[in-house]
C-alpha atoms as a PDB file:
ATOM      1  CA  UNK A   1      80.547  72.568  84.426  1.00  0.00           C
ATOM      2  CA  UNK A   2      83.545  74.545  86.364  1.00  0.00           C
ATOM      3  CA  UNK A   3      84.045  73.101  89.926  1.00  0.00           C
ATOM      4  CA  UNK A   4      84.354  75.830  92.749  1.00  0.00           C
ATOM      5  CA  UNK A   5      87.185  75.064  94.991  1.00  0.00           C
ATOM      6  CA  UNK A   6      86.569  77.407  97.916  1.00  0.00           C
ATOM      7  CA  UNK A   7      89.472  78.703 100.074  1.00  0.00           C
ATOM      8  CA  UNK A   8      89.584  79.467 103.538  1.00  0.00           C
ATOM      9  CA  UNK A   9      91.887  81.754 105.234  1.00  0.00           C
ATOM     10  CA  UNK A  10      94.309  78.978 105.865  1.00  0.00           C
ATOM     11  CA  UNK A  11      94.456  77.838 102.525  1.00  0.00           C
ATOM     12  CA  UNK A  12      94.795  80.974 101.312  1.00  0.00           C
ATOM     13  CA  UNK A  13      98.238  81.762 103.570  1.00  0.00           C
ATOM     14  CA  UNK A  14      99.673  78.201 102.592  1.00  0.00           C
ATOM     15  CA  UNK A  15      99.292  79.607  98.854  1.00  0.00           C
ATOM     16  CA  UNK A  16     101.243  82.915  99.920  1.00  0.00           C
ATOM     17  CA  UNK A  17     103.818  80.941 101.280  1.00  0.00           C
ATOM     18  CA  UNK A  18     104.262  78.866  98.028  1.00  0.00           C
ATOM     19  CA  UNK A  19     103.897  81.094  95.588  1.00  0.00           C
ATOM     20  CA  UNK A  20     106.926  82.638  98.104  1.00  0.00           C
ATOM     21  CA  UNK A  21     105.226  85.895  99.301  1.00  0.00           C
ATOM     22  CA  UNK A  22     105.479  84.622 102.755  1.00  0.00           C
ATOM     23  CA  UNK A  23     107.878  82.713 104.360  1.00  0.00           C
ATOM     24  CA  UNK A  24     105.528  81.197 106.985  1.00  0.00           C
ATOM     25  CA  UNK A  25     101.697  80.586 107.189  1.00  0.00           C
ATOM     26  CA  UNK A  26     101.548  82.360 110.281  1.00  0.00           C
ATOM     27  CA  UNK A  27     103.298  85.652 108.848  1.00  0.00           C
ATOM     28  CA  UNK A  28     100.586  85.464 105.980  1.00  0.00           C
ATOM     29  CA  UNK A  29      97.790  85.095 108.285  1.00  0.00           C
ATOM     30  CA  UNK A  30      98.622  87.652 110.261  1.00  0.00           C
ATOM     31  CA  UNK A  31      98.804  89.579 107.027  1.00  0.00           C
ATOM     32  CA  UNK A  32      95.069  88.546 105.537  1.00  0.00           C
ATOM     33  CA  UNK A  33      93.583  89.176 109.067  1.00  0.00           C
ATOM     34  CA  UNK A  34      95.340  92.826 109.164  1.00  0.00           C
ATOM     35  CA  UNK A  35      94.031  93.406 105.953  1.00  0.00           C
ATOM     36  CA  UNK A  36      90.039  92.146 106.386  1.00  0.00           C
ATOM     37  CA  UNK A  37      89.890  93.553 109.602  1.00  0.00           C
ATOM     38  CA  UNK A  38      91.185  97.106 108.227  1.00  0.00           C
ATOM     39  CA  UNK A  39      88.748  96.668 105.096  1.00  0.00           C
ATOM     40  CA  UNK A  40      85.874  95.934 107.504  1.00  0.00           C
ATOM     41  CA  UNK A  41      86.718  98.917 109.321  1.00  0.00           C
ATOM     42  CA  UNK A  42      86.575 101.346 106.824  1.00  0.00           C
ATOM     43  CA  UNK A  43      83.315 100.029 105.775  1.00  0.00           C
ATOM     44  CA  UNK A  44      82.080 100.234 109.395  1.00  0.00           C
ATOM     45  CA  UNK A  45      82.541 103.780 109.298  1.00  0.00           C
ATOM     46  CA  UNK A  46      81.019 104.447 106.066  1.00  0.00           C
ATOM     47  CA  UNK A  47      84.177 105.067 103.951  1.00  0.00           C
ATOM     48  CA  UNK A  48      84.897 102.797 100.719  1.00  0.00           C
ATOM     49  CA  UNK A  49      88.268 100.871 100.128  1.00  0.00           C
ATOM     50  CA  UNK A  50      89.433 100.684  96.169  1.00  0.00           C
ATOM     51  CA  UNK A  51      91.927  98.514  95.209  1.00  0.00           C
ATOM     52  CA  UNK A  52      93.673  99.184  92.140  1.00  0.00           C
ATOM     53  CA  UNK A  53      93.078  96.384  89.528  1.00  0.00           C
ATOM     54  CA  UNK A  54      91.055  94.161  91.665  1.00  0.00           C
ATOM     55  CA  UNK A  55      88.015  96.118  92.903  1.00  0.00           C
ATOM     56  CA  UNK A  56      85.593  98.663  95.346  1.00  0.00           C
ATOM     57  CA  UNK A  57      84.685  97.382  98.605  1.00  0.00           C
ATOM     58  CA  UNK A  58      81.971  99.460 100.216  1.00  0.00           C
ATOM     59  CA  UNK A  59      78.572  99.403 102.715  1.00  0.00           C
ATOM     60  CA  UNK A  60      74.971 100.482 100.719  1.00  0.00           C
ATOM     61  CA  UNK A  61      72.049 100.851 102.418  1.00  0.00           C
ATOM     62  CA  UNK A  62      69.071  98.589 101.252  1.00  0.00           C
ATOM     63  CA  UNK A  63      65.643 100.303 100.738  1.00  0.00           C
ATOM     64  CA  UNK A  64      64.553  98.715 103.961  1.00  0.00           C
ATOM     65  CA  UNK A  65      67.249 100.670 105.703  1.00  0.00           C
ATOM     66  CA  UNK A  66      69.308  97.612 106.232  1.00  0.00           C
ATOM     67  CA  UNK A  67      73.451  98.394 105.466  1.00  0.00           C
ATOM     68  CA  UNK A  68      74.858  95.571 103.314  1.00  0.00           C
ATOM     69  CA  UNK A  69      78.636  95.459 102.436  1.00  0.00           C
ATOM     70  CA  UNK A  70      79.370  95.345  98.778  1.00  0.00           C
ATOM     71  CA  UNK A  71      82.140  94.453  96.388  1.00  0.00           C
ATOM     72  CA  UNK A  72      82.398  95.678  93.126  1.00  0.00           C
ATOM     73  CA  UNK A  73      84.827  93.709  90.830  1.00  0.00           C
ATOM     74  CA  UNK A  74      87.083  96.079  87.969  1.00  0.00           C
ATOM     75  CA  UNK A  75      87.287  95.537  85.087  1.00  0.00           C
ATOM     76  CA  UNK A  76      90.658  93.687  85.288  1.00  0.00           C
ATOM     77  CA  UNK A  77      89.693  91.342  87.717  1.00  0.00           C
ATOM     78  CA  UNK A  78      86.420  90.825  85.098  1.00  0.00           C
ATOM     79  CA  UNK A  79      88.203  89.893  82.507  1.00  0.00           C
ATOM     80  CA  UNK A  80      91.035  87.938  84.125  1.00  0.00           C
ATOM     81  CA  UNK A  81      88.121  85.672  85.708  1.00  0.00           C
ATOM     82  CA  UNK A  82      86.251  85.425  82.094  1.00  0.00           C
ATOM     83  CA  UNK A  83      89.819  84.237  80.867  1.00  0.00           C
END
């Protein structure tokens, strides 16, 4: 059985940094919140975002009526996870 490590936004900046994207944590935060929040704004307004060789993030509307965001994985990202 695989073990899920889960990330948080701070974890996720301290990887930027070392994998030398970023030379602070604070730089790469700002980044990943500038991102989100512009993803989650699109959405808000009913517009989808597609990212090239990772996936679709979009809302859909539930037959109750309720609007539910959605991502949709490509392919790539598919088979990198499946390894």
């Amino acid at each position: 059985m695989t073990t899920v490590t889960r990330l948080n936004k701070h974890d996720l900046s301290a990887n930027l940094v070392t994998s030398g994207a970023f030379e602070t944590k604070k730089a790469a935060l700002e980044a990943i919140l500038a991102v989100t929040s512009e993803i989650s704004e699109v959405m808000i307004a009913g517009n989808a975002v597609a990212i090239p060789d990772f996936g679709k993030f979009e809302a859909y509307t539930r037959q109750n009526g309720v609007i539910k965001p959605k991502f949709t994985p490509f392919s790539i990202l598919k088979e990198a996870v499946a390894g």
